[in-house]
C-alpha atoms as a PDB file:
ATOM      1  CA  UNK A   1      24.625 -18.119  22.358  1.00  0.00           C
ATOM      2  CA  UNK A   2      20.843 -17.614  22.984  1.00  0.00           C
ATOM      3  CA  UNK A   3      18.586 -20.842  23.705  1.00  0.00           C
ATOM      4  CA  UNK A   4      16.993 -22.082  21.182  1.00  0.00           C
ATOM      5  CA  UNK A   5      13.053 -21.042  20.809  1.00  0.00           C
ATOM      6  CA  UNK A   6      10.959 -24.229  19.752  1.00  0.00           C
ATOM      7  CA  UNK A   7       7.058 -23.702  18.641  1.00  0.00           C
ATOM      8  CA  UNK A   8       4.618 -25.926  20.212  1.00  0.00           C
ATOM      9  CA  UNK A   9       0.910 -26.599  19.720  1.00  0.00           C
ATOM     10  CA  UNK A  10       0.973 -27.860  22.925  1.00  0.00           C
ATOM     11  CA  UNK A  11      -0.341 -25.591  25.901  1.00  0.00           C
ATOM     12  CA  UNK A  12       1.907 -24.401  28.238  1.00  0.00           C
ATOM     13  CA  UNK A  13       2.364 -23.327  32.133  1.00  0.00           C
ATOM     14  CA  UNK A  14       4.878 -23.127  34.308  1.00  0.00           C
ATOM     15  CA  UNK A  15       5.740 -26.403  36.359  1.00  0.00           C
ATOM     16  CA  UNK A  16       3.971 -28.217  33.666  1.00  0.00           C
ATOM     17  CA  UNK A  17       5.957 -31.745  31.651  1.00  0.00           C
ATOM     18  CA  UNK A  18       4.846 -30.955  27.971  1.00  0.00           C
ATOM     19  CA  UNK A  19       5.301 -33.452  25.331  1.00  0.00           C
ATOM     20  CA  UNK A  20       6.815 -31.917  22.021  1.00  0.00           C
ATOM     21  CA  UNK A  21       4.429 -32.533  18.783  1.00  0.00           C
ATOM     22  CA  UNK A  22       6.235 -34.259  15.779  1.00  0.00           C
ATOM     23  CA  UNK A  23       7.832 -31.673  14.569  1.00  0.00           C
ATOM     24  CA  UNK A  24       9.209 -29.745  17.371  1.00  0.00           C
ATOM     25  CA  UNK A  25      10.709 -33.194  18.682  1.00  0.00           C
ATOM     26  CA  UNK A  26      12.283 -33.989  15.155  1.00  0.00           C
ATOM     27  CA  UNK A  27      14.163 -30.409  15.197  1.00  0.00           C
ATOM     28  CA  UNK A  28      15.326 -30.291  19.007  1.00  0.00           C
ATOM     29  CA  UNK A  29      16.359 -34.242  18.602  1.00  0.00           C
ATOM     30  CA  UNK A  30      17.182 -34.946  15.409  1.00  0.00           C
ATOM     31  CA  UNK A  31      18.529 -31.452  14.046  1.00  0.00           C
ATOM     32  CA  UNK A  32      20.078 -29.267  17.139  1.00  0.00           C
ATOM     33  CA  UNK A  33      20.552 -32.569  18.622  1.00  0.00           C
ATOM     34  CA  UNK A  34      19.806 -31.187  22.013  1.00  0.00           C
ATOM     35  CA  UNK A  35      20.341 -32.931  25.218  1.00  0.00           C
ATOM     36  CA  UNK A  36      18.571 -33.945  29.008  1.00  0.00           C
ATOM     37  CA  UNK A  37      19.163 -30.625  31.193  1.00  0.00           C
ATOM     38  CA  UNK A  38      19.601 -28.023  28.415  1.00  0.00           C
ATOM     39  CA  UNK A  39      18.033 -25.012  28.478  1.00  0.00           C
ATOM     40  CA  UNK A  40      15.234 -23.573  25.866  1.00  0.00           C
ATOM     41  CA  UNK A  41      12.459 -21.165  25.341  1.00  0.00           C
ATOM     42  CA  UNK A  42       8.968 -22.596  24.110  1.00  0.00           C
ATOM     43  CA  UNK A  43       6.287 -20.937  22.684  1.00  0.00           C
ATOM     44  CA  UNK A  44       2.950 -21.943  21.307  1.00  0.00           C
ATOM     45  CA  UNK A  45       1.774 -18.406  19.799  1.00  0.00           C
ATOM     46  CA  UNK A  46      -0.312 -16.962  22.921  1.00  0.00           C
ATOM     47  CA  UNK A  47       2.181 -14.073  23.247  1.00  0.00           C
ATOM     48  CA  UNK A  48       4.451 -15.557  26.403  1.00  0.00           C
ATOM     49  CA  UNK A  49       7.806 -17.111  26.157  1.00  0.00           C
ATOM     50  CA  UNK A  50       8.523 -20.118  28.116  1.00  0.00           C
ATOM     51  CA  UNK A  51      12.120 -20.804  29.230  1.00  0.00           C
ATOM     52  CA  UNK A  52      12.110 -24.662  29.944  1.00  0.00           C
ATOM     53  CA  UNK A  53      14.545 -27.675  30.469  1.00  0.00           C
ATOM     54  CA  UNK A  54      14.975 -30.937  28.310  1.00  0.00           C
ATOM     55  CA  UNK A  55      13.651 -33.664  30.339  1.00  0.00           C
ATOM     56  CA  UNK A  56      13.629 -36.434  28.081  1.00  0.00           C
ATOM     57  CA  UNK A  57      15.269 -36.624  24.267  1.00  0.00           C
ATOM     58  CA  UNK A  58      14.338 -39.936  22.918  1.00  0.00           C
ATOM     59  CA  UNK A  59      13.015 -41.789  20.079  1.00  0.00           C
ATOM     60  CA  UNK A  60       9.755 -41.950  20.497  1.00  0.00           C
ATOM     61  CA  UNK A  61       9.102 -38.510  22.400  1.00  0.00           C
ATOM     62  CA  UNK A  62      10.682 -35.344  23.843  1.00  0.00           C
ATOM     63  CA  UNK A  63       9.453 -33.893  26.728  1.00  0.00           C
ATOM     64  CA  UNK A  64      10.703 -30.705  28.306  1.00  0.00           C
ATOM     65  CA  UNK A  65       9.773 -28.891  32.022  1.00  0.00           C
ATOM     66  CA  UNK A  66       8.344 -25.780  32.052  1.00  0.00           C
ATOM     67  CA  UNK A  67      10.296 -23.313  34.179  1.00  0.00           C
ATOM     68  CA  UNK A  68       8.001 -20.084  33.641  1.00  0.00           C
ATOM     69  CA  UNK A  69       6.567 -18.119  31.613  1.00  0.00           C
ATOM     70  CA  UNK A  70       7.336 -14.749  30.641  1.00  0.00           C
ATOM     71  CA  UNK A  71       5.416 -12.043  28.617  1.00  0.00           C
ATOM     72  CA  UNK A  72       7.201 -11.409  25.001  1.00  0.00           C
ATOM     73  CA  UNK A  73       8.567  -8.154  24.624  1.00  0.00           C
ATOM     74  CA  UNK A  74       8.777  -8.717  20.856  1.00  0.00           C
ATOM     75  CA  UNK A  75       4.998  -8.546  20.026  1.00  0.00           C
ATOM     76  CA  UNK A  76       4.235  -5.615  17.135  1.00  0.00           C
ATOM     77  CA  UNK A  77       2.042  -2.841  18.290  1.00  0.00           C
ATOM     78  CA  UNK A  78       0.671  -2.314  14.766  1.00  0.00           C
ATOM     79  CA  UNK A  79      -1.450  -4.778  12.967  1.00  0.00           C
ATOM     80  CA  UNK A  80      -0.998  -5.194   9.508  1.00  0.00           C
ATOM     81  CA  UNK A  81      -3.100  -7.454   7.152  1.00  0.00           C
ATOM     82  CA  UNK A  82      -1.213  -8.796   4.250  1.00  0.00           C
ATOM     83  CA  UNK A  83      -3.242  -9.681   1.017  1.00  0.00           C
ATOM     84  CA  UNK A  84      -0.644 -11.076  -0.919  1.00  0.00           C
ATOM     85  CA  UNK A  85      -1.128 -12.706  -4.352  1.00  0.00           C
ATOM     86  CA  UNK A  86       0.783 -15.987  -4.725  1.00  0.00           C
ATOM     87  CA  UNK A  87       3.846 -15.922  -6.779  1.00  0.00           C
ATOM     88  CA  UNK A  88       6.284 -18.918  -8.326  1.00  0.00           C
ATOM     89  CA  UNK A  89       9.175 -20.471  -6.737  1.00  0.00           C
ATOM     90  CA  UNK A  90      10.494 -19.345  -3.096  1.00  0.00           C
ATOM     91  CA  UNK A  91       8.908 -15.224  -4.212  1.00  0.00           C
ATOM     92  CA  UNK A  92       6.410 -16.443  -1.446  1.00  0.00           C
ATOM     93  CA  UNK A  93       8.286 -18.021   1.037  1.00  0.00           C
ATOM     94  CA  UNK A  94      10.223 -14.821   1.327  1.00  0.00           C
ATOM     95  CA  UNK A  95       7.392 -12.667   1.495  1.00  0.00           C
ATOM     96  CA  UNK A  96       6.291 -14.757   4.567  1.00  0.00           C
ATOM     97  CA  UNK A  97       9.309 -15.037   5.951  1.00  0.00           C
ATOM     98  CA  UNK A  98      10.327 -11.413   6.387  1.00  0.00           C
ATOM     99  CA  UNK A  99       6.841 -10.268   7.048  1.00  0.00           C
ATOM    100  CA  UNK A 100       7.066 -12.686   9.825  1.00  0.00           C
ATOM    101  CA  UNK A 101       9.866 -11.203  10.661  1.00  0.00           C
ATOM    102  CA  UNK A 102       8.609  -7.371  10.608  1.00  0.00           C
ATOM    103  CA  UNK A 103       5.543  -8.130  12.640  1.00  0.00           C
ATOM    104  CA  UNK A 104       2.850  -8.961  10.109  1.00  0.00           C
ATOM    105  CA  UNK A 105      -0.381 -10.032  11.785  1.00  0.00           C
ATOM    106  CA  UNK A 106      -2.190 -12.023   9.160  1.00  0.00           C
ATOM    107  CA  UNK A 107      -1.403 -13.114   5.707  1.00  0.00           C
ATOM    108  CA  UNK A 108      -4.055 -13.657   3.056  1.00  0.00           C
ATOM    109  CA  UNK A 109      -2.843 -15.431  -0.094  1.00  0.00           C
ATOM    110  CA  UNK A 110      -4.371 -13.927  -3.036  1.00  0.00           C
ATOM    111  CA  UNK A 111      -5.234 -14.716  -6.500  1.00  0.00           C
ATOM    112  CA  UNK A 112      -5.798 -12.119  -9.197  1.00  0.00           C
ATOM    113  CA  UNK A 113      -6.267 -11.551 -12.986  1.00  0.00           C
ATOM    114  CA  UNK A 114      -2.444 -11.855 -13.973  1.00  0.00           C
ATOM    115  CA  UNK A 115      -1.613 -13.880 -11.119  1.00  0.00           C
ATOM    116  CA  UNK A 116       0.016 -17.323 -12.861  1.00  0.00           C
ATOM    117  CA  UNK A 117      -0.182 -19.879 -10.280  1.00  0.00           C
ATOM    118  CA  UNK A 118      -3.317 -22.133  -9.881  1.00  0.00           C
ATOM    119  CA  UNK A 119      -3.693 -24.026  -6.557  1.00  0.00           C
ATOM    120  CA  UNK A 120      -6.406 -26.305  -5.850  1.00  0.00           C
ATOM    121  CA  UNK A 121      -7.575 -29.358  -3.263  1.00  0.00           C
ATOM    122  CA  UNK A 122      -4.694 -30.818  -2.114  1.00  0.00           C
ATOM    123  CA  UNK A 123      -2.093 -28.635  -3.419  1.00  0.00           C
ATOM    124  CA  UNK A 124      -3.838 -25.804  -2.317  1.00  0.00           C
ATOM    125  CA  UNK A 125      -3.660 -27.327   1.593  1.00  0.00           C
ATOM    126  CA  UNK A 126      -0.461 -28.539   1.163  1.00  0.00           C
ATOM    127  CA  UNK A 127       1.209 -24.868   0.194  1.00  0.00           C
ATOM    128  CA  UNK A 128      -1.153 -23.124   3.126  1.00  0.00           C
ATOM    129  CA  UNK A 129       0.625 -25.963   5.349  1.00  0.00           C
ATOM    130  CA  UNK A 130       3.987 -25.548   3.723  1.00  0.00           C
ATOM    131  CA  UNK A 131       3.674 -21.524   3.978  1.00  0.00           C
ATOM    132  CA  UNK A 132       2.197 -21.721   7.827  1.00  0.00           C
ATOM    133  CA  UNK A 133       5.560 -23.504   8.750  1.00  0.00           C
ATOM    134  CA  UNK A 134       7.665 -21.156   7.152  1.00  0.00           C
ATOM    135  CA  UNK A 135       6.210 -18.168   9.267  1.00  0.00           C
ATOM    136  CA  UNK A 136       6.452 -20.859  12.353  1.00  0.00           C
ATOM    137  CA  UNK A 137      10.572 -20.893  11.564  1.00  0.00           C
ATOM    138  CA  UNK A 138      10.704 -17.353  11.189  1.00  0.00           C
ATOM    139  CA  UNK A 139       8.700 -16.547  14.505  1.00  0.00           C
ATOM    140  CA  UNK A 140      11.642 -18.956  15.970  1.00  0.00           C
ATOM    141  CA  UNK A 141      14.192 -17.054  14.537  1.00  0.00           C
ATOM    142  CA  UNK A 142      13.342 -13.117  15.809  1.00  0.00           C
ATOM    143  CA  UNK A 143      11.914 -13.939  18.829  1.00  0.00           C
ATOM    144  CA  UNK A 144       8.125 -13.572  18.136  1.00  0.00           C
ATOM    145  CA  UNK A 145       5.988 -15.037  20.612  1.00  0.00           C
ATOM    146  CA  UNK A 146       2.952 -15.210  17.982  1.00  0.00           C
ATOM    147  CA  UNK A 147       2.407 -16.439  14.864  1.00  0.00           C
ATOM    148  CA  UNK A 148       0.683 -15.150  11.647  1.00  0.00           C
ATOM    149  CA  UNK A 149      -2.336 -16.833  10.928  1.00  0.00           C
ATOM    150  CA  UNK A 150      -2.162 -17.832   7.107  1.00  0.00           C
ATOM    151  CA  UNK A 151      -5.730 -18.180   6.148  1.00  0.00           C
ATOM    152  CA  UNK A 152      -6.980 -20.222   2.701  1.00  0.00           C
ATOM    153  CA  UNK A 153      -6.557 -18.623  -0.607  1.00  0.00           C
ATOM    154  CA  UNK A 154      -8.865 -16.022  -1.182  1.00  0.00           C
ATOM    155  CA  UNK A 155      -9.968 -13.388  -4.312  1.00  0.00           C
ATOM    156  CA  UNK A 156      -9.404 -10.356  -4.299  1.00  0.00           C
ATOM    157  CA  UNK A 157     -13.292  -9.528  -3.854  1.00  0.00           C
ATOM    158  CA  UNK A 158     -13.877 -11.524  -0.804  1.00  0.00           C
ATOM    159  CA  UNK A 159     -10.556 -10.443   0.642  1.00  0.00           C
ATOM    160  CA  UNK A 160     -11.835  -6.188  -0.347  1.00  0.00           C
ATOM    161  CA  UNK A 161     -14.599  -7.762   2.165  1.00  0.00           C
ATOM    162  CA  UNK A 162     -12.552  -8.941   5.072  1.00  0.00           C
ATOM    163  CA  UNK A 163     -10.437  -6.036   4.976  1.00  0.00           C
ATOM    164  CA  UNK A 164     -12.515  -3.931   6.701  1.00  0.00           C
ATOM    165  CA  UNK A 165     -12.048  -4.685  10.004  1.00  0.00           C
ATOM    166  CA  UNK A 166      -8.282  -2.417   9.321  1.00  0.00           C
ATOM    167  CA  UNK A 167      -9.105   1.482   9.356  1.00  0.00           C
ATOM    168  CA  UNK A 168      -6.268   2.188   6.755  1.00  0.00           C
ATOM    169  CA  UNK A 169      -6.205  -0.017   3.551  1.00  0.00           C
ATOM    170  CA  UNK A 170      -3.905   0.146   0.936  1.00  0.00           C
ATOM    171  CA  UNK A 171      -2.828  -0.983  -2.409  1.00  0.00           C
ATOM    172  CA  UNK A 172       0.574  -0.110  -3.615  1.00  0.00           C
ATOM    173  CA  UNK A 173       0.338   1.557  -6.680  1.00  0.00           C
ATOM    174  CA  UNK A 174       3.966   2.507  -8.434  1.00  0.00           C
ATOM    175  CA  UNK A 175       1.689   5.289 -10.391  1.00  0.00           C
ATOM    176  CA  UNK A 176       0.763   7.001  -7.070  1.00  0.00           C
ATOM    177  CA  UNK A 177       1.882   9.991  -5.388  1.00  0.00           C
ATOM    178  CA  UNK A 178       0.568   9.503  -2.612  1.00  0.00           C
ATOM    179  CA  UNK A 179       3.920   8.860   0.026  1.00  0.00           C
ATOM    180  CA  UNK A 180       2.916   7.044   2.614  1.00  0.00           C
ATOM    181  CA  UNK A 181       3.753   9.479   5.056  1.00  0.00           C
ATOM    182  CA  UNK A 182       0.645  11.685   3.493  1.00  0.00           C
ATOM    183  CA  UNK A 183      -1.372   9.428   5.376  1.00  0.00           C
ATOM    184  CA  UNK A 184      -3.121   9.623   8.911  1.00  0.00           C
ATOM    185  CA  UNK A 185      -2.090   7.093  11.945  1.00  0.00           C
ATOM    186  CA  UNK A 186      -4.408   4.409  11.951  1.00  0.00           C
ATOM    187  CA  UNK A 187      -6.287   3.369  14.754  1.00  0.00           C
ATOM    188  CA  UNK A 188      -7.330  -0.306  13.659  1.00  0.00           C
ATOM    189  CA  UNK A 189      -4.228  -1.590  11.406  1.00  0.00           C
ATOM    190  CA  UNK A 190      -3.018  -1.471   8.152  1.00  0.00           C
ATOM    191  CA  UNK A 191      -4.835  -4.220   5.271  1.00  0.00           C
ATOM    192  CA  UNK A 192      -1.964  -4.221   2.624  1.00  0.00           C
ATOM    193  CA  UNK A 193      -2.214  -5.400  -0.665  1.00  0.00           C
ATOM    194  CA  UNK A 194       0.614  -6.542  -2.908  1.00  0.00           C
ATOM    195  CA  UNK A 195      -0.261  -7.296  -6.372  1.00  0.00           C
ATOM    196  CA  UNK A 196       1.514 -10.603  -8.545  1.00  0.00           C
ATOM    197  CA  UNK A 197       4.536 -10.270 -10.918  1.00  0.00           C
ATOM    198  CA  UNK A 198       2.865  -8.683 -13.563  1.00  0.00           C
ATOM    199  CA  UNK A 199       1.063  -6.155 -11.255  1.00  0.00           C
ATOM    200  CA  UNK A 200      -2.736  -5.814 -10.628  1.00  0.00           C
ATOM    201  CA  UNK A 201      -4.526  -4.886 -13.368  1.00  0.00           C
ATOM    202  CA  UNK A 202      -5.998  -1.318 -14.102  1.00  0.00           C
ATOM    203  CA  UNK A 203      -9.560  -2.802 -13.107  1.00  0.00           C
ATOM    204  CA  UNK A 204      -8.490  -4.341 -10.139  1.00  0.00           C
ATOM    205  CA  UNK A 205      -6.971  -1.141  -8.594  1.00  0.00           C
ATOM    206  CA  UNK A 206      -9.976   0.638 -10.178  1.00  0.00           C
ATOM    207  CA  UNK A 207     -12.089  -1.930  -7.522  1.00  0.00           C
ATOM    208  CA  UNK A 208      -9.668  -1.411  -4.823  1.00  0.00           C
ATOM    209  CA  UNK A 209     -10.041   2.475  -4.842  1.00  0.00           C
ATOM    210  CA  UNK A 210     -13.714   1.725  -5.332  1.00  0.00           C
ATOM    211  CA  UNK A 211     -13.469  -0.321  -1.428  1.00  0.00           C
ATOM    212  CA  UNK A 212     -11.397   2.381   0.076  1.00  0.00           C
ATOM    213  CA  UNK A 213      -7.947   1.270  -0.441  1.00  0.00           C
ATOM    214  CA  UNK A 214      -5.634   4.341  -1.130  1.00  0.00           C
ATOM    215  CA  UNK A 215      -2.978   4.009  -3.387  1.00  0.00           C
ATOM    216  CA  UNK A 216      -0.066   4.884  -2.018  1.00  0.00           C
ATOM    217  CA  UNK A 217       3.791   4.710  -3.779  1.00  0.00           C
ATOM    218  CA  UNK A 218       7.016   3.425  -2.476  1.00  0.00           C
ATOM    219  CA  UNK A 219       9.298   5.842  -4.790  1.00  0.00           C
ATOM    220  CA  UNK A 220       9.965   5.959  -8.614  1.00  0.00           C
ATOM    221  CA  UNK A 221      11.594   2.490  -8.762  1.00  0.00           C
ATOM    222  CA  UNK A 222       8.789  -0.818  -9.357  1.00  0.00           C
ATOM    223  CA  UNK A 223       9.263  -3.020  -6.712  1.00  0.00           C
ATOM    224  CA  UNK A 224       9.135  -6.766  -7.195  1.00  0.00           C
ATOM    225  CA  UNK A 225       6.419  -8.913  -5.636  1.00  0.00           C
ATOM    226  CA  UNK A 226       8.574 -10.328  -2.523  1.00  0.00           C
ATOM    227  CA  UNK A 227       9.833  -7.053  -2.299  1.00  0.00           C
ATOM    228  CA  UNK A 228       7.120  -4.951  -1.862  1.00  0.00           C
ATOM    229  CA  UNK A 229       5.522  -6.156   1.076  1.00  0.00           C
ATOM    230  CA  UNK A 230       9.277  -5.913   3.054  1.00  0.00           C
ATOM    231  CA  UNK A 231       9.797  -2.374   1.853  1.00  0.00           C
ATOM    232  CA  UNK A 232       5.691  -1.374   2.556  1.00  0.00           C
ATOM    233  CA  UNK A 233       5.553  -3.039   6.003  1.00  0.00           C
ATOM    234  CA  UNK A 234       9.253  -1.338   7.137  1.00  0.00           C
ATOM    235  CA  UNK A 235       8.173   2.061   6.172  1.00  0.00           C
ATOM    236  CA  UNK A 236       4.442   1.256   8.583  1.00  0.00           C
ATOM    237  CA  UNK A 237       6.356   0.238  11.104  1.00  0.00           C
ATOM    238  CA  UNK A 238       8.664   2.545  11.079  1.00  0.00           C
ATOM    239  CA  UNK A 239       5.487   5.484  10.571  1.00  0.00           C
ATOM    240  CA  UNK A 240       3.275   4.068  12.831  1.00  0.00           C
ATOM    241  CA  UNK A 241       4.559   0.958  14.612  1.00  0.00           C
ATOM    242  CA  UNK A 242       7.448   0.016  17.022  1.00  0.00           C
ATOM    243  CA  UNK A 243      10.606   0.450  14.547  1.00  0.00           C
ATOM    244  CA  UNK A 244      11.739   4.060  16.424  1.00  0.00           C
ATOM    245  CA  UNK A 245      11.226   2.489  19.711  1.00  0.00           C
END
């Protein structure tokens, strides 16, 4: 059985005593119920792992010794953007999840025309929290030394502006046939953009083809909104990332 890998906010060096924030405490005490002397692997999302050693599992704190630390081996090669319009239920939390899990860079949460979820103030924070801790688990889980950075909702027409910075955008676009594979390596990542439930509408793909974005298929069946961005991202990494490696 591996050790367990615990985020931390905290920084982190070898030889260094590190006191675990709330929440890293509560799972390692209260949920693995971990012990003094047993071995696991912090991380705090600068790309190193850090095997380390319970010191103290109390109460009021945990505190663990830093043993070293260890470039990750894990870390994606391709960056991919993820402009995601928010869905109902857990449709989200999966999409984080497994584009945690696949390597994702950055995840925008989008709203658009037929998107049916309205988030504002403090429910707006509280499901940017809630989805920033769900990509935290999942980096635990596959052995990611990073995390994705989910940034505040955005629109589509702000996010068609901070796209740019990628050198291959696209929308997925079940009318397309363009394959994927049609398309040339890129150099400065992938800005992907997943539309809600009921799709994006005819004008918004008409604006994202107006910004660049090619449309670009993912075979004859409609994916659903969780779905899409796991099948999309597998088939860039797989193209143009670290899947064949």
């Amino acid at each position: 059985m591996r050790n367990p890998r615990i985020h931390t906010r905290a920084p982190l060096q070898a030889g260094q005593t590190v006191t675990l924030d709330d929440s890293a405490a509560h799972h390692v005490g209260k949920v693995l119920r971990m012990q003094p002397g047993q071995p696991l692997v912090l991380f705090n999302g600068d790309g190193n792992n850090y095997p380390s050693e319970l010191d103290e599992v109390g109460k009021k704190q945990v505190t663990a010794r830093v043993l070293q630390a260890q470039p990750s081996l894990s870390e994606p090669r391709l960056k991919v953007v993820l402009g995601q319009v928010i869905s109902k239920g857990d449709r989200m939390d999966y999409a984080v999840q497994k584009s945690t899990e696949l390597g994702v860079d950055t995840i925008v949460p989008l709203t658009s025309e037929r998107c049916d979820v309205r988030l504002k103030g403090d429910r707006e924070d509280k499901r940017i929290r809630h989805w920033q801790q769900v990509a935290i688990s999942a980096a635990e889980q596959c052995g990611r030394a990073t995390v994705p950075t989910i940034t505040p909702l955005s629109t589509l027409t702000d996010w068609f502006e901070q796209s740019r910075c990628c050198d291959l955008r696209l929308v997925l676009h079940h009318r397309s046939e363009q394959a994927l594979d049609q398309l040339a390596a890129p150099a400065n990542g992938i800005a992907l953009l997943i539309g809600p439930e009921g799709g994006l509408s005819e004008a918004e793909i008409t604006m994202a083809l107006a910004q660049d974005f090619h449309p670009a298929a993912l075979g004859p069946r409609v994916l659903r909104t969780e779905t899409a961005p796991v099948a999309a991202i597998t088939l860039c990494q797989w193209l143009w990332g670290d899947l064949r490696d």
